[in-house]
C-alpha atoms as a PDB file:
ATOM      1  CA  UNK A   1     -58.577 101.692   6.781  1.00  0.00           C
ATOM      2  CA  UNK A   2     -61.998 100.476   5.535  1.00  0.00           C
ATOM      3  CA  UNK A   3     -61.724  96.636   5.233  1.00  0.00           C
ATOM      4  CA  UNK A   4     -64.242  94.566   3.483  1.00  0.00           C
ATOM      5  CA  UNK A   5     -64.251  91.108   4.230  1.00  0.00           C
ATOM      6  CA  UNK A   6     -66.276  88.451   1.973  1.00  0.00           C
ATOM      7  CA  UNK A   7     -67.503  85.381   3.517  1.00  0.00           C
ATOM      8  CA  UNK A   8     -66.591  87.200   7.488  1.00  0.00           C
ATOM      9  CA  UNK A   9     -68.470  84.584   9.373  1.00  0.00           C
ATOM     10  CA  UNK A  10     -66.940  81.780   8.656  1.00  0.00           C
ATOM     11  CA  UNK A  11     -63.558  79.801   9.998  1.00  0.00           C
ATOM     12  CA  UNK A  12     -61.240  82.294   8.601  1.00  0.00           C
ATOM     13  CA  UNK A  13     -63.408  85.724   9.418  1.00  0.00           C
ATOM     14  CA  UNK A  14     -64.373  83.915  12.745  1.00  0.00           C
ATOM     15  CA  UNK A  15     -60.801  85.125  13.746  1.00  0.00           C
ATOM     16  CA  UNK A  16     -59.729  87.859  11.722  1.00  0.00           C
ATOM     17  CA  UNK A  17     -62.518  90.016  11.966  1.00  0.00           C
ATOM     18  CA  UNK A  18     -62.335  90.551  15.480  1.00  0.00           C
ATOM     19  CA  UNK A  19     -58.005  91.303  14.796  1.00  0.00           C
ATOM     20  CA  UNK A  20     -59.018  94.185  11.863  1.00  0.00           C
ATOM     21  CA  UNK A  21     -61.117  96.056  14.404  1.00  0.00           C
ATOM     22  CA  UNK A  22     -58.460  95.694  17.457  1.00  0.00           C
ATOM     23  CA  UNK A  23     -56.489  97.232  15.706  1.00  0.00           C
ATOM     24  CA  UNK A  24     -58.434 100.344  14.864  1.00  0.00           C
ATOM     25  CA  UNK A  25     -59.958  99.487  10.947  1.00  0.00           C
ATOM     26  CA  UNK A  26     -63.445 100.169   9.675  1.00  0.00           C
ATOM     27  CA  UNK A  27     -64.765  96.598   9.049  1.00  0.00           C
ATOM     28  CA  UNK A  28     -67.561  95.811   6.954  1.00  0.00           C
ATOM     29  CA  UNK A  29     -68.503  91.852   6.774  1.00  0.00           C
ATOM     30  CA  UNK A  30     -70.243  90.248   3.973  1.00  0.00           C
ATOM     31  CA  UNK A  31     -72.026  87.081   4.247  1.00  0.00           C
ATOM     32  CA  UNK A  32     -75.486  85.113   3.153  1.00  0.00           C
ATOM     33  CA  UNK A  33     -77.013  86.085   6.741  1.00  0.00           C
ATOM     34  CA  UNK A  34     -77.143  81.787   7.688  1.00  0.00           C
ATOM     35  CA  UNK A  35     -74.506  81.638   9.939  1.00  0.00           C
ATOM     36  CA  UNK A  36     -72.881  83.314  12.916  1.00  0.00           C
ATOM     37  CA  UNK A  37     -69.095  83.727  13.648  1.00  0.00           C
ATOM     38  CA  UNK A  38     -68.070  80.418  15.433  1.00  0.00           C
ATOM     39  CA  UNK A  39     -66.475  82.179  18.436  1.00  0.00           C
ATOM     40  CA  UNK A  40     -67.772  85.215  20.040  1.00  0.00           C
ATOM     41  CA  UNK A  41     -65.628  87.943  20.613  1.00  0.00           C
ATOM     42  CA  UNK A  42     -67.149  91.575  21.616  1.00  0.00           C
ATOM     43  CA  UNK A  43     -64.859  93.007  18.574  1.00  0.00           C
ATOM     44  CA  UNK A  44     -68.054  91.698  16.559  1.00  0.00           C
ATOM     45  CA  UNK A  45     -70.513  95.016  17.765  1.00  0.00           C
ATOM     46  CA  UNK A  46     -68.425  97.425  15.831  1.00  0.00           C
ATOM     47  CA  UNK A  47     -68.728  95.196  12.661  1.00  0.00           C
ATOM     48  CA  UNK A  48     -71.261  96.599  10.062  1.00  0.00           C
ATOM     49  CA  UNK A  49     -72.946  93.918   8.572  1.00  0.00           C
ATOM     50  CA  UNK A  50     -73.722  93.448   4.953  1.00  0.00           C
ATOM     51  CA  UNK A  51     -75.927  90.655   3.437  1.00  0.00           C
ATOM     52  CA  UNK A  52     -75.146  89.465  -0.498  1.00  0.00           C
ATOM     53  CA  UNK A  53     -74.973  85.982  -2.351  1.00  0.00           C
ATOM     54  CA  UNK A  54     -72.531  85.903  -4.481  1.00  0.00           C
ATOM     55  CA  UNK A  55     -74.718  82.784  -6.340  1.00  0.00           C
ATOM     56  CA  UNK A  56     -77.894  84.798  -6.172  1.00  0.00           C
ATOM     57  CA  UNK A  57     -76.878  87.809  -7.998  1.00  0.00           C
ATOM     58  CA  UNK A  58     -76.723  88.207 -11.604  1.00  0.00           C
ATOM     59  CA  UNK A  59     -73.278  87.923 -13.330  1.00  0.00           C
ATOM     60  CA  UNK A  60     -70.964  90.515 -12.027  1.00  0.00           C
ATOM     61  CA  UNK A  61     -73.695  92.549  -9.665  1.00  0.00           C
ATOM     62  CA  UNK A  62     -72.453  91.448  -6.430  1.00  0.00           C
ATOM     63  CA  UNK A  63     -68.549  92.258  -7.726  1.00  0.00           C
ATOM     64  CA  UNK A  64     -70.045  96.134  -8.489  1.00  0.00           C
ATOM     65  CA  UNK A  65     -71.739  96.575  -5.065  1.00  0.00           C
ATOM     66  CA  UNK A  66     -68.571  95.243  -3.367  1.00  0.00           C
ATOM     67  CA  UNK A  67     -66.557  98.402  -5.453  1.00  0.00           C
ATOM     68  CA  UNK A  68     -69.551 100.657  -4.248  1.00  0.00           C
ATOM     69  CA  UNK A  69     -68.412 100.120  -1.105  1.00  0.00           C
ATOM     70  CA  UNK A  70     -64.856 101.917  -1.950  1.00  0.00           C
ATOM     71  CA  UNK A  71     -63.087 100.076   0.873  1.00  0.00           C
ATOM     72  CA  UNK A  72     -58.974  99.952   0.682  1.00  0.00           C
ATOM     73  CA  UNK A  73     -58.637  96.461   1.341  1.00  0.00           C
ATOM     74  CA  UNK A  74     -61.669  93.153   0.143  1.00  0.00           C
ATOM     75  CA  UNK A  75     -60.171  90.344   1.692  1.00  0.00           C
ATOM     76  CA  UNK A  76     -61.969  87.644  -0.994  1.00  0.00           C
ATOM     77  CA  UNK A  77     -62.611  84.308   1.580  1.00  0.00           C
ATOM     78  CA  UNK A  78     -65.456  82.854  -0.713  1.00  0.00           C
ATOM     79  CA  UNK A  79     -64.374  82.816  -4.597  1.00  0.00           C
ATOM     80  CA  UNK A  80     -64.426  79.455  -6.537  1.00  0.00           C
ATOM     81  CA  UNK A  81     -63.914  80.549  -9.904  1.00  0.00           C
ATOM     82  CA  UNK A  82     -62.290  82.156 -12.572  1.00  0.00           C
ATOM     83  CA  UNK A  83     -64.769  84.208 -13.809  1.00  0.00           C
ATOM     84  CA  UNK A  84     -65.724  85.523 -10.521  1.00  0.00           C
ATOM     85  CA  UNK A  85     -62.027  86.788  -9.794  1.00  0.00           C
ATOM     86  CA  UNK A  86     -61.872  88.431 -13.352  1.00  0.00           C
ATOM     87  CA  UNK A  87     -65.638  90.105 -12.273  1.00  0.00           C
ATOM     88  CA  UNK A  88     -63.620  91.115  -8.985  1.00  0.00           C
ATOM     89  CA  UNK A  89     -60.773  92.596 -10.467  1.00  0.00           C
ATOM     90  CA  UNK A  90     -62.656  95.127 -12.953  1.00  0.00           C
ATOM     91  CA  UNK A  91     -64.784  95.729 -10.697  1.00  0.00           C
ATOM     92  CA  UNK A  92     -62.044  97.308  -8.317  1.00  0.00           C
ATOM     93  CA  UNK A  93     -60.353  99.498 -10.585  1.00  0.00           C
ATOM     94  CA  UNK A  94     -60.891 103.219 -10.221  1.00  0.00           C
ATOM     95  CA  UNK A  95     -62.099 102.806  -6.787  1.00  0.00           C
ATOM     96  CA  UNK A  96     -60.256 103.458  -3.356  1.00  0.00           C
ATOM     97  CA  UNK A  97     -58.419  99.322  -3.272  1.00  0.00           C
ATOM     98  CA  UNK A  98     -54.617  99.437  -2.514  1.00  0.00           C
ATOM     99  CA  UNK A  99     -54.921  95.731  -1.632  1.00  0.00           C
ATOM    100  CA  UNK A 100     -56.989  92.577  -2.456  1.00  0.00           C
ATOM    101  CA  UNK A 101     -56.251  89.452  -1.007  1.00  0.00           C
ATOM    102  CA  UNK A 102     -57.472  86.484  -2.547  1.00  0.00           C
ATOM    103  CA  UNK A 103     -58.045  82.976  -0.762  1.00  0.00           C
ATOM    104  CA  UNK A 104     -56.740  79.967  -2.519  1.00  0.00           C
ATOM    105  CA  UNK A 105     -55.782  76.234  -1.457  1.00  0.00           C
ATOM    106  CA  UNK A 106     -53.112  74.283  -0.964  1.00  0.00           C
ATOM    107  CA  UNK A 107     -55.072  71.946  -2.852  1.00  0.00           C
ATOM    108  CA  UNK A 108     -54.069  73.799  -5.820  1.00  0.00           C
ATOM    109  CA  UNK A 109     -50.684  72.234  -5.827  1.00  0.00           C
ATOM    110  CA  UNK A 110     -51.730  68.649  -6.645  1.00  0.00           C
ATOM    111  CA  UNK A 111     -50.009  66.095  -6.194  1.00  0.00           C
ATOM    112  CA  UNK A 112     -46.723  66.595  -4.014  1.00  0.00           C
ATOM    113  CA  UNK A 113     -43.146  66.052  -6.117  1.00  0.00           C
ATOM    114  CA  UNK A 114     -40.909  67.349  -3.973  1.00  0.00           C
ATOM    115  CA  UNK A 115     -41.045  68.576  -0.576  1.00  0.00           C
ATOM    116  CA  UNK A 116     -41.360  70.757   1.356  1.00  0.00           C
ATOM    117  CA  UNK A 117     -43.757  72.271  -1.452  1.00  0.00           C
ATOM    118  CA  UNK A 118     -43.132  76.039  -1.759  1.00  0.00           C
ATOM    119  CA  UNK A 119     -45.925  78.559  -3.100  1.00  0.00           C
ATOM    120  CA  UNK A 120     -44.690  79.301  -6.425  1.00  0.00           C
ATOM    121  CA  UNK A 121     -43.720  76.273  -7.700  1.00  0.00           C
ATOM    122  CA  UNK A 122     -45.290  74.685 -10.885  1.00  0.00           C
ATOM    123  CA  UNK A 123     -49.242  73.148  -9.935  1.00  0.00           C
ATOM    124  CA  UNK A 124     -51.145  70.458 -10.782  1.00  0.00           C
ATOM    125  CA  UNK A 125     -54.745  70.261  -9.675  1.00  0.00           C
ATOM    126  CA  UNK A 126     -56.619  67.005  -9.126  1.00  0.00           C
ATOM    127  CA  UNK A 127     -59.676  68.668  -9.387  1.00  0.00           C
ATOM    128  CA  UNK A 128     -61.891  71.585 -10.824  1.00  0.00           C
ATOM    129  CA  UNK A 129     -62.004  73.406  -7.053  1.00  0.00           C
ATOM    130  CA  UNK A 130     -57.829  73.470  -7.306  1.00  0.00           C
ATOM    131  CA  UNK A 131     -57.854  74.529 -11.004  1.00  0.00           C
ATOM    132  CA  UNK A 132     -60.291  77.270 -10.882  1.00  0.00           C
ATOM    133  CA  UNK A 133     -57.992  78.381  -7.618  1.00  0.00           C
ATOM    134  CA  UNK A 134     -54.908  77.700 -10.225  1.00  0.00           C
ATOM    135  CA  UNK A 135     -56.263  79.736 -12.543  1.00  0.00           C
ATOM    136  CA  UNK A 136     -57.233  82.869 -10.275  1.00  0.00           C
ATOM    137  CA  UNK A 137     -53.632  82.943  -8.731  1.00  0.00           C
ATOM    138  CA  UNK A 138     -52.459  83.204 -12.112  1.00  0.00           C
ATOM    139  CA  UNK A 139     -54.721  85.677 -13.857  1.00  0.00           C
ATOM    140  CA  UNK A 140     -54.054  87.276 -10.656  1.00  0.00           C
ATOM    141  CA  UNK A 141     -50.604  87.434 -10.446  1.00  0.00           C
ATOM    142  CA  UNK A 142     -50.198  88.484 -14.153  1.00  0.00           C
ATOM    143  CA  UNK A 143     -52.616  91.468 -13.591  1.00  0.00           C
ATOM    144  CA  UNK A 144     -50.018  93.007 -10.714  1.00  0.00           C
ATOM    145  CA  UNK A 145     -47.043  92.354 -12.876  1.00  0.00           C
ATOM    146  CA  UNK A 146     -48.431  94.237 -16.147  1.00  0.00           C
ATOM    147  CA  UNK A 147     -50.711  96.660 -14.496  1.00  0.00           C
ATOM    148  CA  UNK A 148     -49.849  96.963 -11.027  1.00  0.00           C
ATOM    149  CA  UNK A 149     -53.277  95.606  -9.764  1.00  0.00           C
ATOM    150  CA  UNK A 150     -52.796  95.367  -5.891  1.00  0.00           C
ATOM    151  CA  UNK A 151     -52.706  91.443  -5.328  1.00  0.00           C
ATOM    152  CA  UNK A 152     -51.825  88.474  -2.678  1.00  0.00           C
ATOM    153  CA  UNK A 153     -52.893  85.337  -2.887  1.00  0.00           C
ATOM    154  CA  UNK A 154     -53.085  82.876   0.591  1.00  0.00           C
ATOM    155  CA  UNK A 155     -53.330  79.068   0.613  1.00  0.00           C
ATOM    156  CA  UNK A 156     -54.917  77.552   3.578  1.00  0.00           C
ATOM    157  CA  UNK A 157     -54.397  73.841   4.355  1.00  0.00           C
ATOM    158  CA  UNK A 158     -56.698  71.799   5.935  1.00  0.00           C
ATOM    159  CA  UNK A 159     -58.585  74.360   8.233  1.00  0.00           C
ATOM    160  CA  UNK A 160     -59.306  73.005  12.052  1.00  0.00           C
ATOM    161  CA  UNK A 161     -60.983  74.778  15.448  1.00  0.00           C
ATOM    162  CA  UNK A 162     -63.545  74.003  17.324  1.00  0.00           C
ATOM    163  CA  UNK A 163     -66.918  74.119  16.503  1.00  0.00           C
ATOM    164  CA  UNK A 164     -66.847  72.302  13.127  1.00  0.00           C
ATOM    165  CA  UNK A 165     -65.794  68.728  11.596  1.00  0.00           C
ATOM    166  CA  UNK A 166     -62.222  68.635  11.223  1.00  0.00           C
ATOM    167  CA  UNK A 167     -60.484  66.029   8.845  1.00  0.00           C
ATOM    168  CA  UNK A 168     -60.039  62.803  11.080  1.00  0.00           C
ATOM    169  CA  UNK A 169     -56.886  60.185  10.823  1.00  0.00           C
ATOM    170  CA  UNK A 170     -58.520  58.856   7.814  1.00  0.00           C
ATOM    171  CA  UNK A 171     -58.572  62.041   6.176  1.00  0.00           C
ATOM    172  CA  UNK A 172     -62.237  62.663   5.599  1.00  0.00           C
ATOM    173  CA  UNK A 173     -64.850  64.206   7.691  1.00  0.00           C
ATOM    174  CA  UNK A 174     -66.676  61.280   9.329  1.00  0.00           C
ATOM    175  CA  UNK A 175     -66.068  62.534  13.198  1.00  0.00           C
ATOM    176  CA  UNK A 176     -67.622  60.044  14.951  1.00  0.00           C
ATOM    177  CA  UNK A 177     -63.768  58.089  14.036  1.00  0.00           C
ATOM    178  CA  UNK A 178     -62.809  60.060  16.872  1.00  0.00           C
ATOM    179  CA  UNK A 179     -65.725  58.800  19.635  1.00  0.00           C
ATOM    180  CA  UNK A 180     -64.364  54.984  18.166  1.00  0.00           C
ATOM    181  CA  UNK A 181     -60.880  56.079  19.411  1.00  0.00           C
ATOM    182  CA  UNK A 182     -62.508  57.759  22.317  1.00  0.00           C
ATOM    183  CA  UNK A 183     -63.873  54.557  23.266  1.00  0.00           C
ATOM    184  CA  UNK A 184     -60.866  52.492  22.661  1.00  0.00           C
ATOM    185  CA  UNK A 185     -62.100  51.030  19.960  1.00  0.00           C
ATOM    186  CA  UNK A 186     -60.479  50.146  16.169  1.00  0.00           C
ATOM    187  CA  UNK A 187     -59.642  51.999  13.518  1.00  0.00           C
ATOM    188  CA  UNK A 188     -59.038  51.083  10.232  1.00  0.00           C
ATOM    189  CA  UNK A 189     -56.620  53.142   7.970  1.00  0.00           C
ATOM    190  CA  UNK A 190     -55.600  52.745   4.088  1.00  0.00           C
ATOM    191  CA  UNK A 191     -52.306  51.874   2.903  1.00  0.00           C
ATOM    192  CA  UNK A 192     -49.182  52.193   5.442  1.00  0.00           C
ATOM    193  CA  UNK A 193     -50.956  55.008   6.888  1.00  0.00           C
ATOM    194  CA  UNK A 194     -47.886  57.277   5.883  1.00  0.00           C
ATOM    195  CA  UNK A 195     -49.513  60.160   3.581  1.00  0.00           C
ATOM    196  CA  UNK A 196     -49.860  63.344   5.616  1.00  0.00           C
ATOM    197  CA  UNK A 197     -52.388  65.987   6.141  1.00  0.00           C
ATOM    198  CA  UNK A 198     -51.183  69.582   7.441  1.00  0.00           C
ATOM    199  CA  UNK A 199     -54.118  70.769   9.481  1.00  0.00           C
ATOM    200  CA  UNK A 200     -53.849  74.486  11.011  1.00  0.00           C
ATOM    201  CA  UNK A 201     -55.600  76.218  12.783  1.00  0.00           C
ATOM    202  CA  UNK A 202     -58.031  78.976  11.994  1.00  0.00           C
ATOM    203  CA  UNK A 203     -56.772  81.648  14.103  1.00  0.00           C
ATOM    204  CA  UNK A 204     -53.550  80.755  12.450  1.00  0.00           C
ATOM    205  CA  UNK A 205     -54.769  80.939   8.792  1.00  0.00           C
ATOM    206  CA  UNK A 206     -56.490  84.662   9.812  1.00  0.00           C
ATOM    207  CA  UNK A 207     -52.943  85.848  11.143  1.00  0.00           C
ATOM    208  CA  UNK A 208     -51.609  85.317   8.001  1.00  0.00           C
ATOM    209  CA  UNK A 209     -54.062  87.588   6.059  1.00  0.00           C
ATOM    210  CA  UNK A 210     -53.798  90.107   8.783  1.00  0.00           C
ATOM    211  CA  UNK A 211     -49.801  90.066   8.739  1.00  0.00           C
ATOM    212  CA  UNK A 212     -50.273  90.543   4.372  1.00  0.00           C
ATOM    213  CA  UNK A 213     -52.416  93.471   5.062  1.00  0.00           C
ATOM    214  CA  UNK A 214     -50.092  95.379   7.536  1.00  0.00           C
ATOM    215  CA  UNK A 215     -47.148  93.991   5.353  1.00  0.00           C
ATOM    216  CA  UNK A 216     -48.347  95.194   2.123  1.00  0.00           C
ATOM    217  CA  UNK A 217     -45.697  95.914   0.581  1.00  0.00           C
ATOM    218  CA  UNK A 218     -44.290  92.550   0.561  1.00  0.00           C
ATOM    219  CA  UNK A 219     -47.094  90.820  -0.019  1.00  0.00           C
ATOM    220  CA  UNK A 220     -47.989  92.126  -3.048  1.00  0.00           C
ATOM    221  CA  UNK A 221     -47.977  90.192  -5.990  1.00  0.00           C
ATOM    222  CA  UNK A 222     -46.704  86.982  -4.080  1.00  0.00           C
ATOM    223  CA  UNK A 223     -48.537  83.691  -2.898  1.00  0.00           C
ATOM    224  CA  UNK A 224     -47.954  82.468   0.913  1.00  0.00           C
ATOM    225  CA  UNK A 225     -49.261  79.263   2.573  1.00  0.00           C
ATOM    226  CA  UNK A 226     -51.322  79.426   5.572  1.00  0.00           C
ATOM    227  CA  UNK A 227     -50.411  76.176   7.328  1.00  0.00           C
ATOM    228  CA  UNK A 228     -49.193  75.332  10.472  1.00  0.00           C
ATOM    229  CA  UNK A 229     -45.426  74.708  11.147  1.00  0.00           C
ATOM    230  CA  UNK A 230     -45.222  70.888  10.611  1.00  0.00           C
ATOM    231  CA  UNK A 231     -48.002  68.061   8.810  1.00  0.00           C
ATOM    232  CA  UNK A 232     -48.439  64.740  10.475  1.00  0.00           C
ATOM    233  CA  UNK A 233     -48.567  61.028   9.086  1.00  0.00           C
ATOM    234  CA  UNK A 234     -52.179  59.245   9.204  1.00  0.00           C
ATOM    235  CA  UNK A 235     -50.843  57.353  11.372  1.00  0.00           C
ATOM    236  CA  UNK A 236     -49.231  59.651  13.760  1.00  0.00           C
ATOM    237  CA  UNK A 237     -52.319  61.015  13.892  1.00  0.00           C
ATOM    238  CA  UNK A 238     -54.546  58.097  15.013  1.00  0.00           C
ATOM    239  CA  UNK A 239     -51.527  57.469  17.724  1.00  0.00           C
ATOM    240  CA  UNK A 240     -51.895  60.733  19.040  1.00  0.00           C
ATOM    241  CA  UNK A 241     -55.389  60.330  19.541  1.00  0.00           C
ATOM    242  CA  UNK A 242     -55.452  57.681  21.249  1.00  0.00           C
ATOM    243  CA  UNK A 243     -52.629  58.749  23.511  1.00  0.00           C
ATOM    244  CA  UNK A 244     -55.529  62.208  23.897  1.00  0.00           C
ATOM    245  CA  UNK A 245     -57.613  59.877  25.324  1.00  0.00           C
ATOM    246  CA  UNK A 246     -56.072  57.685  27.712  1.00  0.00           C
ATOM    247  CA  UNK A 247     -56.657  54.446  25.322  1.00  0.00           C
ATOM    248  CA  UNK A 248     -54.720  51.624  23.979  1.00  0.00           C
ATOM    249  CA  UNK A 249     -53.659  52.289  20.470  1.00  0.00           C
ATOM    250  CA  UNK A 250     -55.660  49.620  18.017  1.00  0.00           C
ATOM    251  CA  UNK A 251     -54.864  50.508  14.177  1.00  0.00           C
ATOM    252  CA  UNK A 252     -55.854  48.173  11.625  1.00  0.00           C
ATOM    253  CA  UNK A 253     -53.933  48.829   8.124  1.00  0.00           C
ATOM    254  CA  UNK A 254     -55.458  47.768   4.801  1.00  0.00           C
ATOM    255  CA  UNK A 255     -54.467  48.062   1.585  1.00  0.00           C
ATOM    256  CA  UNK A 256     -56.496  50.594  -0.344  1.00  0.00           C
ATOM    257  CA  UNK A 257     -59.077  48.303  -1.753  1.00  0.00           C
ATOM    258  CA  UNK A 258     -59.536  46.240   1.254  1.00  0.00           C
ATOM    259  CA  UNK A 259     -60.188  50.150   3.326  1.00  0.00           C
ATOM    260  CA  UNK A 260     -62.744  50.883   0.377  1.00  0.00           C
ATOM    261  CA  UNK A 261     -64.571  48.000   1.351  1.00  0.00           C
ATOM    262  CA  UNK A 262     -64.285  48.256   5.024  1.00  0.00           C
ATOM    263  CA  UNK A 263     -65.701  52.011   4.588  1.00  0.00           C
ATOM    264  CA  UNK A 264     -68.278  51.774   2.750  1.00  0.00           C
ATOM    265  CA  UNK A 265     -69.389  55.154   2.324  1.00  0.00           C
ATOM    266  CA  UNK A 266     -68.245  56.951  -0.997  1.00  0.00           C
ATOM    267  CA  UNK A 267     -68.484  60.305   0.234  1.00  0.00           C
ATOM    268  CA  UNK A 268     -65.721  59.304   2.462  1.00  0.00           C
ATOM    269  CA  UNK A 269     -63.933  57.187   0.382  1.00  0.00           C
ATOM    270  CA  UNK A 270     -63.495  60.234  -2.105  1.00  0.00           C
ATOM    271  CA  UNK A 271     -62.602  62.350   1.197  1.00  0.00           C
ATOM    272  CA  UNK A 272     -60.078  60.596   2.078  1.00  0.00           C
ATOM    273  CA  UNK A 273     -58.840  59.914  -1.883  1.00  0.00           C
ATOM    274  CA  UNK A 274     -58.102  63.380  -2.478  1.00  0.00           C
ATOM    275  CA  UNK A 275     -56.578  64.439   0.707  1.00  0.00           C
ATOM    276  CA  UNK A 276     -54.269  61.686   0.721  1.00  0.00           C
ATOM    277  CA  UNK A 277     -53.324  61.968  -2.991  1.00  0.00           C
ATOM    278  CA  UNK A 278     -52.591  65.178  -2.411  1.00  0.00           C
ATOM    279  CA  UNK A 279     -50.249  64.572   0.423  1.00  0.00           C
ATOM    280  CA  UNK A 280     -47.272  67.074   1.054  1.00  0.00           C
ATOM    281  CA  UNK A 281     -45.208  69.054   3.797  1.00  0.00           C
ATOM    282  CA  UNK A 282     -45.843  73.140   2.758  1.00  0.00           C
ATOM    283  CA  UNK A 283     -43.493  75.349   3.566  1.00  0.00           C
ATOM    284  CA  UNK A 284     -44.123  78.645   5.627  1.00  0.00           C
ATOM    285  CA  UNK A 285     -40.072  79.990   5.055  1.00  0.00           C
ATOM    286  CA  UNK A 286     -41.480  82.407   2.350  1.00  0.00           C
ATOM    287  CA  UNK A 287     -44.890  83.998   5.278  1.00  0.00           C
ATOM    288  CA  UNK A 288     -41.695  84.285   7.931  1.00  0.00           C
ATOM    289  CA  UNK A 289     -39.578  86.435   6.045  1.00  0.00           C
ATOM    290  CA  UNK A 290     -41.895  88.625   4.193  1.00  0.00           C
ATOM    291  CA  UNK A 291     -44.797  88.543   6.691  1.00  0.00           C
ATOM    292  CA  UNK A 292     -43.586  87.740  10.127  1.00  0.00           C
ATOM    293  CA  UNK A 293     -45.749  84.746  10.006  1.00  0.00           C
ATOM    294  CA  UNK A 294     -45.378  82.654  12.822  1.00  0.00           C
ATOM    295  CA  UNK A 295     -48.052  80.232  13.709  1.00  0.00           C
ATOM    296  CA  UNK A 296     -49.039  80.293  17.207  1.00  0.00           C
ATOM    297  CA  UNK A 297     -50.653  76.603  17.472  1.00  0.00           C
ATOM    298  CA  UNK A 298     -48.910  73.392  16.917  1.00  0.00           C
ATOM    299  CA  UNK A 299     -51.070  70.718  14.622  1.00  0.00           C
ATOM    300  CA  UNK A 300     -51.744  68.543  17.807  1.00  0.00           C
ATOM    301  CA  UNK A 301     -52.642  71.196  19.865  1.00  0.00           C
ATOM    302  CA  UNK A 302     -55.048  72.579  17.080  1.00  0.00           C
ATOM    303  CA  UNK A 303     -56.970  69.274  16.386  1.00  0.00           C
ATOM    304  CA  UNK A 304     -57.104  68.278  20.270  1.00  0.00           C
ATOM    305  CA  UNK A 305     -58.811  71.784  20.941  1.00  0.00           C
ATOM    306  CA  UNK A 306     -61.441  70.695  18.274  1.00  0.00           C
ATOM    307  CA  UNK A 307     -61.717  67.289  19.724  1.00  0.00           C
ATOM    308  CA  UNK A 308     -62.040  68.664  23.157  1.00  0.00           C
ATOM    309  CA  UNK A 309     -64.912  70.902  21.818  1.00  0.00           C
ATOM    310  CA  UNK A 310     -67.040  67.854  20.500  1.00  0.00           C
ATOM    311  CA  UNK A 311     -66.718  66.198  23.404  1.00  0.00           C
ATOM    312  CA  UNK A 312     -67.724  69.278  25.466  1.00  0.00           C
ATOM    313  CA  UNK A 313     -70.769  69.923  23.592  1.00  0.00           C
ATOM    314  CA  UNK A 314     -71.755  66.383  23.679  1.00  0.00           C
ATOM    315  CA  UNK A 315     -71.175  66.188  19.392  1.00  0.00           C
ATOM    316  CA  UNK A 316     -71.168  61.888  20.496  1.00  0.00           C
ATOM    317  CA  UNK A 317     -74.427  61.852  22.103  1.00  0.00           C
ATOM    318  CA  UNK A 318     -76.509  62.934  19.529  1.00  0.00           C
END
């Protein structure tokens, strides 16, 4: 099949990519042209490459050119909005598409009720990212069911692998947390340090929109979670890493307010706000029995490879 794949270098196409042309399909990858696939894989010479910003062209232009292409499947890794996904959709009627597959968030959920959270249960977004995602799955899923259009929607959680900055014990992105564990130093965490995160990694996330395009006809019209098998505690987390690293444990709690102040720095104060108000176990039951989903990397293993990789590359000695 001919595969177009918006957004192909980045964590997700970094890995599924290179599993599209394995296994024999015509792959054409779209991206700004400012950034290469974080892991090389010789897969990437029989890529065609195709350079478009979705922000630089005018309203719907860089929707038509993706329908000139005529491919059978647009995987969809970079759309943020409404409008966008309703510029997508018209634009693939009457062309060759028997699938589109649309990436969305956990984040759309919200706030956690009940757990574990399944896919299709009512949502309710903290913020405009998770209600424009909201609002795609929906228009989305209402376009298969009254006319047929060829639809999945996939919600990643919180995306790790090496060669970026994953989301640390305190749930934001400041990684130099992990050289202060490295060196056996404290931590400070907020609250009881019980909300969760549910890292996965990337190479998981990408076999889940590989397994909805060779499983088509079960994923259509249906929502799946691409998130590793179990989520961990803040806590946990900062325990593991220190057990990573051969150092004593030291974890200072403080209550929310008291953290604030110890931080400092409201970029990661609102990091770690949103991730941990948003805190949940997803489930995967709904990916294993209509898509063979399986993920092949536990959460521990997934954020000690991208730990591993900073150190290797000397990320602490810059």
């Amino acid at each position: 099949m001919k595969i177009v794949v918006i957004g192909g270098s980045g964590h997700i196409g970094t890995y599924l990519i290179p599993k599209l042309v394995k296994a024999g399909h015509k792959v054409i990858s779209i991206t700004r042209g400012q950034s290469k696939p974080y892991k090389e894989d010789a897969a990437w010479r029989d890529v065609e490459q195709m350079i478009l910003d979705r922000d630089k062209e005018s309203e719907g232009e860089f929707e038509r050119k993706i329908a000139a292409i005529n491919a059978d499947v647009v995987v969809d890794l970079i759309n943020f909005s409404l409008k966008d996904t309703k510029y997508m959709a018209e634009a693939l009627k009457n062309t060759n598409l028997s699938h589109y597959i649309f990436c969305s968030s956990i984040w759309a959920h919200g706030k956690a009720a009940t757990m574990p959270i399944i896919e299709d249960q009512p949502k309710f977004p903290l913020d405009e990212y998770g209600i424009q995602k909201v609002k795609s799955e929906e228009y989305l899923h209402n376009l298969y069911r009254q006319e047929g259009f060829p639809e999945t929607v996939i919600m990643p959680g919180q995306i790790s692998g090496p060669g970026w900055v994953i989301i640390n014990p305190a749930a934001n992105h400041d990684y130099w947390i992990f050289d202060k564990i490295r060196r056996g130093e404290e931590i400070a965490l907020p609250n009881f340090g019980m909300e969760t995160l549910h890292h996965v990694h990337a190479d998981d996330v990408a076999q889940v929109f590989f397994n909805a395009i060779i499983h088509r006809k079960s994923a259509l019209g249906e929502s799946f979670h691409a998130v590793g098998a179990e989520s961990i505690t803040l806590l946990g987390y900062a325990q593991a890493m220190y057990r990573h690293f051969g150092q004593e444990e030291k974890i200072k709690l403080l209550p929310w307010d008291e953290w604030c102040n110890y931080t400092k720095d409201n970029d990661y104060i609102e990091k770690t706000y949103y991730h941990i108000a948003r805190s949940g176990y997803f489930s995967i039951e709904k990916g294993k029995r209509l898509l063979e989903y399986y993920p092949r990397h536990t959460l521990l293993e997934t954020v000690e490879e991208s730990v591993a990789y900073m150190v290797q590359h000397k990320w602490f000695e810059k």
